[in-house]
N, C-alpha and C. Protein backbone atom coordinates (compact mmCIF):
# COMPACT_ATOMS: atom_id res chain seq x y z
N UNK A 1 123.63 22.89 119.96
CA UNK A 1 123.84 21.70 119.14
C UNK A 1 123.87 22.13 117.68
N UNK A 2 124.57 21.63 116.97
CA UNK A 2 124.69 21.92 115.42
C UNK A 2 124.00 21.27 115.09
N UNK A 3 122.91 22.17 114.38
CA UNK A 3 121.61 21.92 112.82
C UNK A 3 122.07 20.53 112.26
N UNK A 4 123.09 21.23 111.53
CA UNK A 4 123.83 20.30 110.18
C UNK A 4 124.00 19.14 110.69
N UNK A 5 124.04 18.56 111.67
CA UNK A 5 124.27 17.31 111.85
C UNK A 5 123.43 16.56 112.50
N UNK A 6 122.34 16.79 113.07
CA UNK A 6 120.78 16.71 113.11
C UNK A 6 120.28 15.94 112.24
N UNK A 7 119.79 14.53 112.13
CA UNK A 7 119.12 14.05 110.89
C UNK A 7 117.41 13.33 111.51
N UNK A 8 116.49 14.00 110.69
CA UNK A 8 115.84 13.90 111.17
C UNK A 8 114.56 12.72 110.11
N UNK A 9 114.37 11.48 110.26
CA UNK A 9 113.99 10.54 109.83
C UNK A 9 112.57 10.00 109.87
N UNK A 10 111.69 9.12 109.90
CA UNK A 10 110.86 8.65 109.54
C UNK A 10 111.46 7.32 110.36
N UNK A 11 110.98 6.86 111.78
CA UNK A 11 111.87 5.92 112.29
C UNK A 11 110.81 4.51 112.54
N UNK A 12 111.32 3.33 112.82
CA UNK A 12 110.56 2.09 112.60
C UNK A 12 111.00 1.57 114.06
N UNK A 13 111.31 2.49 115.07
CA UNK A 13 111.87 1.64 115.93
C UNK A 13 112.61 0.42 116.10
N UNK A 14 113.40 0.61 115.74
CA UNK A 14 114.40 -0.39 115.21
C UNK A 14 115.34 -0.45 116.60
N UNK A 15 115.72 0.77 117.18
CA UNK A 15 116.93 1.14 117.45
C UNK A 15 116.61 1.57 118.92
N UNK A 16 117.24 0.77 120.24
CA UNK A 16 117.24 0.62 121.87
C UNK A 16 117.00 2.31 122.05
N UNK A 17 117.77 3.17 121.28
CA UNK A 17 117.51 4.16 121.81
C UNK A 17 116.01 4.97 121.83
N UNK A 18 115.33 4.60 120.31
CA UNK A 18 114.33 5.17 120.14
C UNK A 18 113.01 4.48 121.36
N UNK A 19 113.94 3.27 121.39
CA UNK A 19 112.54 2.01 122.43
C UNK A 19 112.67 2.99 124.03
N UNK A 20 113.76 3.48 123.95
CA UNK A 20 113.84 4.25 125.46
C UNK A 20 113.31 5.32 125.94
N UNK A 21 113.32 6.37 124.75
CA UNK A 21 112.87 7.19 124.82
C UNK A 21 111.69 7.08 124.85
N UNK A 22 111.12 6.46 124.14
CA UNK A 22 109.48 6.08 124.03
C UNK A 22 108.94 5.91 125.63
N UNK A 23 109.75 4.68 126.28
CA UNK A 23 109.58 4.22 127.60
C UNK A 23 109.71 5.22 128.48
N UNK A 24 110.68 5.80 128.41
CA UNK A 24 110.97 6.77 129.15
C UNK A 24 109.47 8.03 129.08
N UNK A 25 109.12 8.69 128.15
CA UNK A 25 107.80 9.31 127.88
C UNK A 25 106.73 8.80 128.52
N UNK A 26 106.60 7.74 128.44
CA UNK A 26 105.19 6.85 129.02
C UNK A 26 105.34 6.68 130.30
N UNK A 27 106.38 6.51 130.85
CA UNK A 27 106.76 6.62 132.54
C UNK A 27 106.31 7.69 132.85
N UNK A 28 106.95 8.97 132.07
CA UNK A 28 107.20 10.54 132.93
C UNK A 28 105.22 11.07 132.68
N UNK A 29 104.91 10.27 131.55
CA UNK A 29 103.30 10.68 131.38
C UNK A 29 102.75 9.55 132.58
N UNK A 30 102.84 8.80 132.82
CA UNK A 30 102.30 7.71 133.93
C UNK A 30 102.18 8.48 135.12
N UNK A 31 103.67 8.87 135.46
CA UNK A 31 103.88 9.50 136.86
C UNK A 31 103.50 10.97 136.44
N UNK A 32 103.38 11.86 135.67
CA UNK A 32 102.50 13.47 136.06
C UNK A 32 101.54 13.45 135.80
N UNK A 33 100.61 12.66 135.32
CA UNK A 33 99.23 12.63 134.68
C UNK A 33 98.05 11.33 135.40
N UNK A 34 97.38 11.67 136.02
CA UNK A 34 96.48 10.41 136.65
C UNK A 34 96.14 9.41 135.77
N UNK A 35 95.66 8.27 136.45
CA UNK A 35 94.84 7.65 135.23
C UNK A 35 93.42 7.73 134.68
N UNK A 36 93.54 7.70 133.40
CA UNK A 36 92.33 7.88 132.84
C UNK A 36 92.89 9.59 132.62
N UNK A 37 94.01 9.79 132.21
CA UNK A 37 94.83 11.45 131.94
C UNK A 37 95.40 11.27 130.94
N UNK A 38 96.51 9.77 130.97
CA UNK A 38 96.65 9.20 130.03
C UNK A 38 96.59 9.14 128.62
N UNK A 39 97.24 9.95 127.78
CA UNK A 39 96.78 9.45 126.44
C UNK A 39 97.74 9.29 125.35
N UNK A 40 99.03 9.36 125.53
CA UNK A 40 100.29 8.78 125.07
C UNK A 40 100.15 7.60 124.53
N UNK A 41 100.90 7.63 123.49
CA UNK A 41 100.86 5.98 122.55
C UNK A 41 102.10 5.00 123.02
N UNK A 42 101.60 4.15 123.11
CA UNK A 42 103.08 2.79 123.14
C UNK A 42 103.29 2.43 121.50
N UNK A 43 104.45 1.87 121.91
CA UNK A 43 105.16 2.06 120.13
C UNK A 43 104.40 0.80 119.46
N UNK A 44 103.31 -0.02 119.95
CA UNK A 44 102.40 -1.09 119.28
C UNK A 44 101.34 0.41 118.57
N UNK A 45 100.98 1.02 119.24
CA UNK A 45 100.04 2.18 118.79
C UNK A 45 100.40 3.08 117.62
N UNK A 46 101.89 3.13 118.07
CA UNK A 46 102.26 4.14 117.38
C UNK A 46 102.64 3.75 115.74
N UNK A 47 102.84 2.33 115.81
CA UNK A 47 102.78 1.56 114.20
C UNK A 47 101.25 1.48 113.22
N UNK A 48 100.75 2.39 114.26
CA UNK A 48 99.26 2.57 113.06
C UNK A 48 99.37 2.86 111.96
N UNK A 49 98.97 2.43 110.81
CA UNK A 49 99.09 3.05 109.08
C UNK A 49 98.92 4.63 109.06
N UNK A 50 98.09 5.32 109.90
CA UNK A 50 97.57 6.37 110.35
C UNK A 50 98.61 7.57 111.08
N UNK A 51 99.97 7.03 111.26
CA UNK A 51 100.54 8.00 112.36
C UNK A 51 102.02 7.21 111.25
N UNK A 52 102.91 8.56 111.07
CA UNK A 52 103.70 8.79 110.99
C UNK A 52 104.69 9.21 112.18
N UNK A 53 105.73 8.56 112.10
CA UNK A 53 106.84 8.87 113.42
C UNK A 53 108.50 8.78 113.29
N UNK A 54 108.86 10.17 113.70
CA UNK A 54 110.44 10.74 113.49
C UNK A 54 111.09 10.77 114.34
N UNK A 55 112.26 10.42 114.73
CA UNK A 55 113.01 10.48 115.17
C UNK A 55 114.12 11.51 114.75
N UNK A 56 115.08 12.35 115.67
CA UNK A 56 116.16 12.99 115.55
C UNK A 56 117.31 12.37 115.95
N UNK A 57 118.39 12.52 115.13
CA UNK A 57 119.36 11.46 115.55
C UNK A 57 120.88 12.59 115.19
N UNK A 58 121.51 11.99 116.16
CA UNK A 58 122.79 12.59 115.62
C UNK A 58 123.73 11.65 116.15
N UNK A 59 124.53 11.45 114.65
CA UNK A 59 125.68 10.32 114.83
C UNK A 59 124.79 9.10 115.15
N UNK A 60 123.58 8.94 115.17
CA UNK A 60 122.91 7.61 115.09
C UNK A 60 122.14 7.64 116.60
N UNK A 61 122.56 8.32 117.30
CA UNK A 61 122.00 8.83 118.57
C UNK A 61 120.55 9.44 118.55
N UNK A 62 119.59 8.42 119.37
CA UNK A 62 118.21 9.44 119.23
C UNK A 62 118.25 11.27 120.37
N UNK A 63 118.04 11.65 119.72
CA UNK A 63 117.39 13.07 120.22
C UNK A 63 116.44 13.63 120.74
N UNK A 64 115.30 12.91 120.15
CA UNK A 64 113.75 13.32 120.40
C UNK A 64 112.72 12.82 119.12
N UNK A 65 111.93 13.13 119.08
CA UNK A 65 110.81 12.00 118.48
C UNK A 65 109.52 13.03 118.24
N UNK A 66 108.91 12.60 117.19
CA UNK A 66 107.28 13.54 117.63
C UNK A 66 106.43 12.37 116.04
N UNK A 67 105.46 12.49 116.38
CA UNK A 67 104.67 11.92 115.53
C UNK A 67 103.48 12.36 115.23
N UNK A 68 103.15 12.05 113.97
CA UNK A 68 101.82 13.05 113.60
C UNK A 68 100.37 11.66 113.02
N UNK A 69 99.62 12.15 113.54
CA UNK A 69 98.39 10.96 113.01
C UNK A 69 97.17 11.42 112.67
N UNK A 70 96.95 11.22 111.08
CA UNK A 70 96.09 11.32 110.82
C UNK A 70 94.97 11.23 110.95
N UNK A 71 93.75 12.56 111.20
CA UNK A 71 92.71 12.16 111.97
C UNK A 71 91.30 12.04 110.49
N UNK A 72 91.56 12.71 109.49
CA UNK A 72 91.11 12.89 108.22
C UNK A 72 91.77 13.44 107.00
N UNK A 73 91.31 13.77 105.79
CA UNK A 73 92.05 14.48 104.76
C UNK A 73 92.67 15.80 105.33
N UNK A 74 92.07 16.35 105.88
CA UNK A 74 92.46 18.00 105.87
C UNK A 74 93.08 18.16 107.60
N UNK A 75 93.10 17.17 108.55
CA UNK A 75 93.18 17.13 110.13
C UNK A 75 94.67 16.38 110.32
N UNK A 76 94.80 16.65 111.53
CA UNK A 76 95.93 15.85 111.93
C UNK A 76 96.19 15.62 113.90
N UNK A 77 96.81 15.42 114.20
CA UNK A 77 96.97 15.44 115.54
C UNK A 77 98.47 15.20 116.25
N UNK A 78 99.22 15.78 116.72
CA UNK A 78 100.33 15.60 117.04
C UNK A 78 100.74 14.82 118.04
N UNK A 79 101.21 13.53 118.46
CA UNK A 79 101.45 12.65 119.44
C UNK A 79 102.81 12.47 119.85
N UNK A 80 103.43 11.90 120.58
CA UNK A 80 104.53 11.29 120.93
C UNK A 80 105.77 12.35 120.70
N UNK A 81 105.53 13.84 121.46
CA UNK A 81 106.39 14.66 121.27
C UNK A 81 107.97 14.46 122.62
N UNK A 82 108.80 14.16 122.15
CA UNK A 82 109.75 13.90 123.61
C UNK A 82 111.16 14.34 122.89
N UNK A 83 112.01 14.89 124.17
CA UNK A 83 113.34 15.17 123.82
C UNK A 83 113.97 14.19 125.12
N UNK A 84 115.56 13.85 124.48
CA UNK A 84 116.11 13.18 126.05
C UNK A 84 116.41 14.23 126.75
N UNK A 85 116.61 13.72 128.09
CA UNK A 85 116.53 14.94 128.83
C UNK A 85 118.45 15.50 128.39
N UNK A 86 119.31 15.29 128.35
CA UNK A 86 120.55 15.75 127.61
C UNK A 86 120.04 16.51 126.37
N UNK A 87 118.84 16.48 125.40
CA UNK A 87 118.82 17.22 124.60
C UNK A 87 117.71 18.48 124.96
N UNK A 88 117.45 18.38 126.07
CA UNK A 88 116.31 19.68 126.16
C UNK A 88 117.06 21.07 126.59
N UNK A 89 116.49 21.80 125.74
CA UNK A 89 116.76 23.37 125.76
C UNK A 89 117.96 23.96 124.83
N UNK A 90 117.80 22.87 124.03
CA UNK A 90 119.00 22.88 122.57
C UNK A 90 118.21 22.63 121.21
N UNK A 91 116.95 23.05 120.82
CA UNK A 91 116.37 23.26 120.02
C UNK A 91 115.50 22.13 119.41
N UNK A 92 115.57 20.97 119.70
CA UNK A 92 115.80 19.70 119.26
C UNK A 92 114.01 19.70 119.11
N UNK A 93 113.26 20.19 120.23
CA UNK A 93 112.14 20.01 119.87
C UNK A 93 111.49 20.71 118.93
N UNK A 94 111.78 22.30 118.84
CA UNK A 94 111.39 22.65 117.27
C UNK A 94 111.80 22.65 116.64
N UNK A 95 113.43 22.27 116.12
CA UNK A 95 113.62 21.35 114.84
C UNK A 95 112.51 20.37 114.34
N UNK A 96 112.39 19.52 115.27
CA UNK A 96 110.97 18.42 115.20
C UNK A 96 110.14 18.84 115.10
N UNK A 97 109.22 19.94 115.39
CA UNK A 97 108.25 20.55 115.40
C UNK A 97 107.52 21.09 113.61
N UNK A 98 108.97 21.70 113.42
CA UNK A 98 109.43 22.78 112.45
C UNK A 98 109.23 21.82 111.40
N UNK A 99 109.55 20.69 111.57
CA UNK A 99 109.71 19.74 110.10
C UNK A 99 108.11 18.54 110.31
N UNK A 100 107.42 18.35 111.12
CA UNK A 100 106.41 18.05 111.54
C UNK A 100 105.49 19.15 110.27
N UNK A 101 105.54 20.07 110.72
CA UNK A 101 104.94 21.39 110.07
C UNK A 101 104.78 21.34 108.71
N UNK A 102 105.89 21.03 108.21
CA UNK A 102 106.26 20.98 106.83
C UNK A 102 106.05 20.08 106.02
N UNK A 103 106.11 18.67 106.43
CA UNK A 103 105.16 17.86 106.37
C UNK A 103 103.61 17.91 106.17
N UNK A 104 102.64 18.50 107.47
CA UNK A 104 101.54 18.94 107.59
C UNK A 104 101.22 19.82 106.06
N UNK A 105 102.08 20.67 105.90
CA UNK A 105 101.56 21.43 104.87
C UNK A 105 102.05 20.51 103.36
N UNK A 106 102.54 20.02 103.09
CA UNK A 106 103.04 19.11 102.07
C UNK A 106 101.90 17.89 101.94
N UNK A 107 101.33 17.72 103.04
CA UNK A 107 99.88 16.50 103.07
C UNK A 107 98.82 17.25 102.70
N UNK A 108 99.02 18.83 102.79
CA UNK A 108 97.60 18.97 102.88
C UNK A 108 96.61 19.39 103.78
N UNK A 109 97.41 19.31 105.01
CA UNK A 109 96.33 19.30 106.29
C UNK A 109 95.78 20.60 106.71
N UNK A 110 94.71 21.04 106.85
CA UNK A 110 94.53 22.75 107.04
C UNK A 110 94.49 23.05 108.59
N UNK A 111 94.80 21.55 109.52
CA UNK A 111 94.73 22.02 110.88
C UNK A 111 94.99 20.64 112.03
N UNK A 112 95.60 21.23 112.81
CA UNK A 112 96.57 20.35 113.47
C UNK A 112 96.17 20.44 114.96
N UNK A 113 95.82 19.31 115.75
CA UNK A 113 95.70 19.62 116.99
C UNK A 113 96.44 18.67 117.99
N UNK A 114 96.49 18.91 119.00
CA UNK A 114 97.50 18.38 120.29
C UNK A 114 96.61 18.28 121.21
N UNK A 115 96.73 17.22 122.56
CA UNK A 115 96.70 16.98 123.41
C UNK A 115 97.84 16.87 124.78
N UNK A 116 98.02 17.96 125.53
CA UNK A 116 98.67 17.66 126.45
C UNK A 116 98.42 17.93 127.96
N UNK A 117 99.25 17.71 128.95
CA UNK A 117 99.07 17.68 130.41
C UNK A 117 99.24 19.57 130.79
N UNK A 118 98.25 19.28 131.82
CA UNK A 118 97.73 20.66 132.33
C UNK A 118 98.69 21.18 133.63
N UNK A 119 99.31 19.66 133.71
CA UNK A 119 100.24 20.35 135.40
C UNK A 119 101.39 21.05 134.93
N UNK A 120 102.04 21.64 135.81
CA UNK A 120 103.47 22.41 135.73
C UNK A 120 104.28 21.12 135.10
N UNK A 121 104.92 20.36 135.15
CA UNK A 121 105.59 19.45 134.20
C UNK A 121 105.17 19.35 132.95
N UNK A 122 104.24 20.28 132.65
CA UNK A 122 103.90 19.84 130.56
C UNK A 122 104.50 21.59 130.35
N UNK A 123 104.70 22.65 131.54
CA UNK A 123 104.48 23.99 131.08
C UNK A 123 105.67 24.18 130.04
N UNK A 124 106.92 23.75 129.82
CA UNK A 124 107.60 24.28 128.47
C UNK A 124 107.16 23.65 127.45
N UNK A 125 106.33 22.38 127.51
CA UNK A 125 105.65 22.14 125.94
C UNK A 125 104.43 23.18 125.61
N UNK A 126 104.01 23.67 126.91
CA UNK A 126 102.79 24.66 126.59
C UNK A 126 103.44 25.95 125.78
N UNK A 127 104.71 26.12 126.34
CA UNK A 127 105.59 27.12 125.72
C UNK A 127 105.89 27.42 124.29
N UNK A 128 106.08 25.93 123.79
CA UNK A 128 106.60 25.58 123.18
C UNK A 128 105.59 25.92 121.87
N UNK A 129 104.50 25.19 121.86
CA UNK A 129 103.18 24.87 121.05
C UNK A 129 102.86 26.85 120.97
N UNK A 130 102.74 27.24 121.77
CA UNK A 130 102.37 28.97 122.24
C UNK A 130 103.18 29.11 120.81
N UNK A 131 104.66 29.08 120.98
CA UNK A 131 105.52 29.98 120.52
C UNK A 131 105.22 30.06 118.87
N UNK A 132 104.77 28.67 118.42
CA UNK A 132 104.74 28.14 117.18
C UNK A 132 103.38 28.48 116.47
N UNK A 133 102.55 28.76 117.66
CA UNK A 133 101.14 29.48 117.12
C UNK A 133 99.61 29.06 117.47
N UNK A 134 100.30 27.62 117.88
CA UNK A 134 99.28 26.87 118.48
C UNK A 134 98.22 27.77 120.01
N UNK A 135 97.05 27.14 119.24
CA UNK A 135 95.76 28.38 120.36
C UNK A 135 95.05 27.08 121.41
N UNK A 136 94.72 27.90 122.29
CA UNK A 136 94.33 26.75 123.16
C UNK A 136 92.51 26.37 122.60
N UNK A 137 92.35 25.38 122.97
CA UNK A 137 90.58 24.75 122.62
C UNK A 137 90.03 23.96 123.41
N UNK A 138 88.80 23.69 123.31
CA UNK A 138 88.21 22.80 123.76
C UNK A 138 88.55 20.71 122.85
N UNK A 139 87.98 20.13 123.70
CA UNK A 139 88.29 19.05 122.75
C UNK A 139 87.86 18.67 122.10
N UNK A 140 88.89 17.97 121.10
CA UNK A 140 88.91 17.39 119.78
C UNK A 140 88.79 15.90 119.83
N UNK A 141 88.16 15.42 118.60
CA UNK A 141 88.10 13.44 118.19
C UNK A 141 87.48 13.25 118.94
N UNK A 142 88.11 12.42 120.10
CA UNK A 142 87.07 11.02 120.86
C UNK A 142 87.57 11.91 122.28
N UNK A 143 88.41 12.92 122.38
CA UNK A 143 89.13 13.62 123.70
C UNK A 143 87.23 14.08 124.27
N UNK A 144 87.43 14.31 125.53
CA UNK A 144 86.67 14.38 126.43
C UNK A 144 87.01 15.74 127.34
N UNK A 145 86.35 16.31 128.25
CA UNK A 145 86.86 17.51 128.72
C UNK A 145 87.75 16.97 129.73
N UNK A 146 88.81 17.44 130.73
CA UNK A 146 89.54 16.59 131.28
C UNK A 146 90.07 17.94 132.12
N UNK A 147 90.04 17.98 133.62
CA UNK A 147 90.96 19.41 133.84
C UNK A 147 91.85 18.89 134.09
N UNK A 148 92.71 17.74 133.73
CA UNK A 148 94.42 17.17 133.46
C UNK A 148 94.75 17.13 132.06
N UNK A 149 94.35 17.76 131.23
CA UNK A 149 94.49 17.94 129.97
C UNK A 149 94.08 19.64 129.25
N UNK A 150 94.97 19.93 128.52
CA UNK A 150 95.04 21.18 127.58
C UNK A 150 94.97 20.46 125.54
N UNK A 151 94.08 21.16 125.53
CA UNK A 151 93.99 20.97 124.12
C UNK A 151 94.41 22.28 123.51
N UNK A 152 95.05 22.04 122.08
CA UNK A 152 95.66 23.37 121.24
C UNK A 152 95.53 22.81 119.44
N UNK A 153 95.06 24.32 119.27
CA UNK A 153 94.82 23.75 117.82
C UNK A 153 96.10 24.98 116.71
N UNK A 154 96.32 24.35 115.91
CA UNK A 154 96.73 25.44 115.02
C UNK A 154 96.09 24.99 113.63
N UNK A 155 95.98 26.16 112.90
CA UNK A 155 95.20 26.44 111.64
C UNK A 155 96.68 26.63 110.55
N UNK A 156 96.73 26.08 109.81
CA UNK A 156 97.81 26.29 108.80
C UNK A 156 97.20 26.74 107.03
């Protein structure tokens, strides 16, 4: 997929595609993750003053999504990471990642952590988070120990 035409936004859910993708995430987390595994935001959540959320778009088309929420001055936490499935394995998620990052360091934040699923269906986001630097941990905030859950922190 071409960079250059990649625009990557600050989105209000405005737009069927971004509402789908969202839906679509919360399904595929519903069905690989038990309940009470759960910890994905619905887009009422995700309008917290606290959480910032992007969308990738090309030609007006969503791409993928990731959102970051503030847990204090110097903390952060990464939520609502998704690509459509037409855009996976075409960079789309660390473009998002990459500019997530940049952000992070432009706020200020000295450290960033994630929550995700422990089964084989989360393993290329485990990949993913690996590649970028992210270390695995115990849990963070209000997270609980969970063996359906992987926690990862990175230090910036």
């Amino acid at each position: 997929m071409n960079e250059e035409h990649i625009e990557i936004a600050v989105d209000k859910f405005e737009d069927e595609g971004v509402v789908q993708l969202l839906e679509e995430h919360l399904s595929d987390m519903h069905a690989n993750s038990p309940p009470g595994s759960v910890h994905a935001l619905d887009i009422d959540a995700l309008r917290a003053p606290s959480i910032t959320f992007w969308c990738a778009r090309v030609q007006g088309r969503a791409l993928g999504c990731i959102a970051l929420k503030e847990l204090n001055a110097r903390e952060a936490e990464i939520k609502s990471m998704r690509t459509t499935v037409l855009s996976r394995g075409k960079g789309i998620a660390s473009l998002l990642l990459n500019h997530l990052l940049a952000e992070a360091g432009q706020r200020g934040y000295q450290r960033l952590y994630l929550e995700t699923g422990s089964m084989d269906f989360f393993k290329p986001a485990h990949a993913l988070y690996e590649k970028f630097g992210f270390r695995y941990r115990g849990p963070f905030g209000t997270y609980a120990e969970d063996p359906n859950s992987l926690f990862m922190e990175l230090r910036l």
